[in-house]
N, C-alpha and C. Protein backbone atom coordinates (compact mmCIF):
# COMPACT_ATOMS: atom_id res chain seq x y z
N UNK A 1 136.55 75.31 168.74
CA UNK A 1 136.18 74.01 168.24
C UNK A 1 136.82 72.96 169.14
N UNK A 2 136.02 71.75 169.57
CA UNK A 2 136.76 70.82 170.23
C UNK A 2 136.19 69.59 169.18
N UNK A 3 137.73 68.71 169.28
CA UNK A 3 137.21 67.70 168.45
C UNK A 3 136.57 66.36 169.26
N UNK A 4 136.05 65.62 168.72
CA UNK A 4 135.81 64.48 168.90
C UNK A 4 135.86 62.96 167.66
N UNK A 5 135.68 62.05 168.46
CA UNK A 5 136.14 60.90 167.67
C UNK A 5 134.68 60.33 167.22
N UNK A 6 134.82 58.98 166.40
CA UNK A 6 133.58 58.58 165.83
C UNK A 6 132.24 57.98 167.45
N UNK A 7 133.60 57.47 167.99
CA UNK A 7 132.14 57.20 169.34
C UNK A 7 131.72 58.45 169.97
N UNK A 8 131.89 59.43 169.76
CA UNK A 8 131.90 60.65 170.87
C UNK A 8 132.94 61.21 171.87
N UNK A 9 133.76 60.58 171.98
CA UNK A 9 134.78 60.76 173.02
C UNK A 9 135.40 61.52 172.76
N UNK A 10 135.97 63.09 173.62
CA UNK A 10 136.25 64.26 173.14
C UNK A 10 137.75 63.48 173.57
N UNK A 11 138.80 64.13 172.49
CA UNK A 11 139.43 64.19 171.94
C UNK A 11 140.69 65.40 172.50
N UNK A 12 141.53 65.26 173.34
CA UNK A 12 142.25 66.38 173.92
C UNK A 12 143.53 66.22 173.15
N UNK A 13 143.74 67.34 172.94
CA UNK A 13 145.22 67.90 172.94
C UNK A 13 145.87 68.83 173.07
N UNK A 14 146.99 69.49 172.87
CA UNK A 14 147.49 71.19 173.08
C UNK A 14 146.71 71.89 172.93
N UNK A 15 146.49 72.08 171.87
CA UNK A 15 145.23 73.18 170.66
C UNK A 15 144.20 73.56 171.69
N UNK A 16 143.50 72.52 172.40
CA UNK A 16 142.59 72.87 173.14
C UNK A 16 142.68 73.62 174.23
N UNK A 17 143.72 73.94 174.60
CA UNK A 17 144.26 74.76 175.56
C UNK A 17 144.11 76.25 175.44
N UNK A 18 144.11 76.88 174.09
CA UNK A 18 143.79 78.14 173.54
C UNK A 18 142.70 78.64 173.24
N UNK A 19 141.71 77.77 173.25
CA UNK A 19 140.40 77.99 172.73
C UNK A 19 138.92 78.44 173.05
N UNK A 20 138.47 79.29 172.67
CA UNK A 20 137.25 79.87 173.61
C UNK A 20 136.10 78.97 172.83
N UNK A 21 135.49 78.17 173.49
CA UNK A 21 133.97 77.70 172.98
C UNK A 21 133.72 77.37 174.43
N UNK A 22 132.24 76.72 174.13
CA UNK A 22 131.37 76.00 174.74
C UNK A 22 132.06 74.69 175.17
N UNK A 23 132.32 74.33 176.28
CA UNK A 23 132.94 72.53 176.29
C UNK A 23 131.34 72.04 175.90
N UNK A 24 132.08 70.83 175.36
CA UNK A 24 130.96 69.85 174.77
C UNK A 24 130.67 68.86 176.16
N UNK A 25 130.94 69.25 176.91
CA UNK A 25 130.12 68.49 178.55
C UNK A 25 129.38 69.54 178.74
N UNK A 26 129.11 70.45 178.23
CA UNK A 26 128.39 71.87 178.82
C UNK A 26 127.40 71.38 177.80
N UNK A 27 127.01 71.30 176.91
CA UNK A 27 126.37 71.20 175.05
C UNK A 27 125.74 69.79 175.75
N UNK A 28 125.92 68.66 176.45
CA UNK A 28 125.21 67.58 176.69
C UNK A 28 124.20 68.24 177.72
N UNK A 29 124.28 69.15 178.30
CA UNK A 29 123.13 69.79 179.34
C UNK A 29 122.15 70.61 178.58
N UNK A 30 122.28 70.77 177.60
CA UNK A 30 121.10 71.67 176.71
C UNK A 30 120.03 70.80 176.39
N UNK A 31 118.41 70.81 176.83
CA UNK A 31 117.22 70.28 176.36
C UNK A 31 117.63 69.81 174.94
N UNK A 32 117.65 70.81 174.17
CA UNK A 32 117.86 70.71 172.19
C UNK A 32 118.46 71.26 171.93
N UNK A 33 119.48 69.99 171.52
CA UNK A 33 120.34 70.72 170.79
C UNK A 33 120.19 70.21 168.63
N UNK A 34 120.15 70.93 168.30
CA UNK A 34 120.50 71.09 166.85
C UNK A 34 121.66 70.71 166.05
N UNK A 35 121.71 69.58 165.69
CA UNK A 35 123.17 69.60 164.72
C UNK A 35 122.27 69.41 163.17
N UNK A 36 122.98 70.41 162.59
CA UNK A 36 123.09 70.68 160.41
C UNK A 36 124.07 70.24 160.19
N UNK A 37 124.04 69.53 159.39
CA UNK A 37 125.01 68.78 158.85
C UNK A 37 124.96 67.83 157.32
N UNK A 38 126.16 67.85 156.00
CA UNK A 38 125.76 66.68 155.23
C UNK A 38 126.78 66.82 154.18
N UNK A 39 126.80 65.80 153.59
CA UNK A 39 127.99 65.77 152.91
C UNK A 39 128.68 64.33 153.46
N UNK A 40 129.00 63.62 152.07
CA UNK A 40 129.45 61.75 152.90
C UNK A 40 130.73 62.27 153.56
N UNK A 41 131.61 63.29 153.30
CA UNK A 41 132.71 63.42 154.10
C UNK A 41 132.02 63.70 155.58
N UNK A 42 131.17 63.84 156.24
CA UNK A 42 130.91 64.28 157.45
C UNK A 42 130.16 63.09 158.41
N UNK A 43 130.27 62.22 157.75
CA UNK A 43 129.52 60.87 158.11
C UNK A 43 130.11 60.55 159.76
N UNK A 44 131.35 60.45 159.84
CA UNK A 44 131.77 60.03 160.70
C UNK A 44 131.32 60.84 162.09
N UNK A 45 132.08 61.71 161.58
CA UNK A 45 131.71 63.70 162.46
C UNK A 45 130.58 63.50 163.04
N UNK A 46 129.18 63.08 162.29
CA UNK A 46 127.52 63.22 162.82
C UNK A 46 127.77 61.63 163.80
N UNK A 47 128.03 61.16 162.91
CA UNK A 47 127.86 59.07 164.21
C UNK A 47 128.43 60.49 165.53
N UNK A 48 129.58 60.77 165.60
CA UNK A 48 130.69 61.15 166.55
C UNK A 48 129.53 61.93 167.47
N UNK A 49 129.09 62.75 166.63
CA UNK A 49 127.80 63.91 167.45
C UNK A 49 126.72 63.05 168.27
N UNK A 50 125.91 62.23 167.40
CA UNK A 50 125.17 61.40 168.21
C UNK A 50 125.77 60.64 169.37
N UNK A 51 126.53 59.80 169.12
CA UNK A 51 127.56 58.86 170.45
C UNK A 51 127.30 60.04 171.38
N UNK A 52 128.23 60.88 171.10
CA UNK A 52 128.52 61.55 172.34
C UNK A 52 127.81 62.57 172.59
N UNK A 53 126.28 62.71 172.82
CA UNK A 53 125.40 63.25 172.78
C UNK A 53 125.35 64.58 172.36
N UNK A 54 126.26 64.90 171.94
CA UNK A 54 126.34 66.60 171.31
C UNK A 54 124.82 67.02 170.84
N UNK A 55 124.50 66.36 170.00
CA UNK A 55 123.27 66.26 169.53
C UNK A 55 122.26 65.72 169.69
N UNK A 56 120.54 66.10 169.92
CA UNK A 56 119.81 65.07 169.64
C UNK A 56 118.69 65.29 168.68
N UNK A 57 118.96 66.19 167.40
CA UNK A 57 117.98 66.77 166.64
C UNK A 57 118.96 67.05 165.52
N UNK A 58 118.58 66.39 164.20
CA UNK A 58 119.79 66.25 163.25
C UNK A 58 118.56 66.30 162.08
N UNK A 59 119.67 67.30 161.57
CA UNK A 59 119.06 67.74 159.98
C UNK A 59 120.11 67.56 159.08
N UNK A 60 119.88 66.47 158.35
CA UNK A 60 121.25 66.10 157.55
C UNK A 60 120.38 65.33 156.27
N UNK A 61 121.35 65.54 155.27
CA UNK A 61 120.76 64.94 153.74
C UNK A 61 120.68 63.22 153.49
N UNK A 62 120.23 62.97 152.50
CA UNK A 62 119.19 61.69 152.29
C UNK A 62 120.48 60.57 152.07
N UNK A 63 121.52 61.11 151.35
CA UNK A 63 122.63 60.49 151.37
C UNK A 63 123.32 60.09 152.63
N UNK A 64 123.42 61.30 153.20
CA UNK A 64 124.39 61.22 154.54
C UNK A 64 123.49 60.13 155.35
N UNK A 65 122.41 60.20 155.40
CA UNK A 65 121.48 59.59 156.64
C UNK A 65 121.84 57.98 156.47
N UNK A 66 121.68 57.48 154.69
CA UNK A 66 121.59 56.28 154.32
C UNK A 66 123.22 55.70 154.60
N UNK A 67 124.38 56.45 154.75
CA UNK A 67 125.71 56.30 154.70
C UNK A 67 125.67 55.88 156.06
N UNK A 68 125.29 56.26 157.03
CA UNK A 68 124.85 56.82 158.30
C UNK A 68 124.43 55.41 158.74
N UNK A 69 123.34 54.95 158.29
CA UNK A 69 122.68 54.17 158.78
C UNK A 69 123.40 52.54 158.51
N UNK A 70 124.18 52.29 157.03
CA UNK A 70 125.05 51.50 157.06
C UNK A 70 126.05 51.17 157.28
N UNK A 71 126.64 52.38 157.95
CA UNK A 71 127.71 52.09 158.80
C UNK A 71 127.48 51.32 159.96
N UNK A 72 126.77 51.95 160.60
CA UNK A 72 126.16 51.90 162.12
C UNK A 72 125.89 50.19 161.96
N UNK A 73 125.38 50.19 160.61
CA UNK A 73 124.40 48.37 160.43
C UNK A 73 125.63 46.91 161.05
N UNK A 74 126.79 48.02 159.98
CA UNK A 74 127.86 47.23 159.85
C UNK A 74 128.78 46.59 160.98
């Protein structure tokens, strides 16, 4: 897992030093990518995915989207 912040900006620290994934500069080179996601706790997490292009195909609930969208307004 690598984290990132609400604009997208990955997020380094120790931890990441141990860790086997995908870098998320590797995940911005994929045609489609897929993020699932929902729940108002994850609001931030998805803005974070979009910014930083992790994602560009989002399946997320009616709540999250509307939370989503007034943040962003704000």
């Amino acid at each position: 897992m690598t984290f990132f912040d609400i604009q997208g900006n990955i997020v380094e620290f120790e931890g990441n030093k141990g860790r086997i994934a995908v870098p998320l500069t590797e995940l911005r080179k994929v045609p489609d990518m897929v993020g699932v996601a929902g729940g108002l706790n994850k609001v931030d997490a998805i803005i974070g995915a979009l910014c930083g292009g992790f994602v560009n195909i989002l399946v997320i609930d009616n709540l999250s989207s509307n939370a989503i969208l007034k943040k962003i307004e704000a």
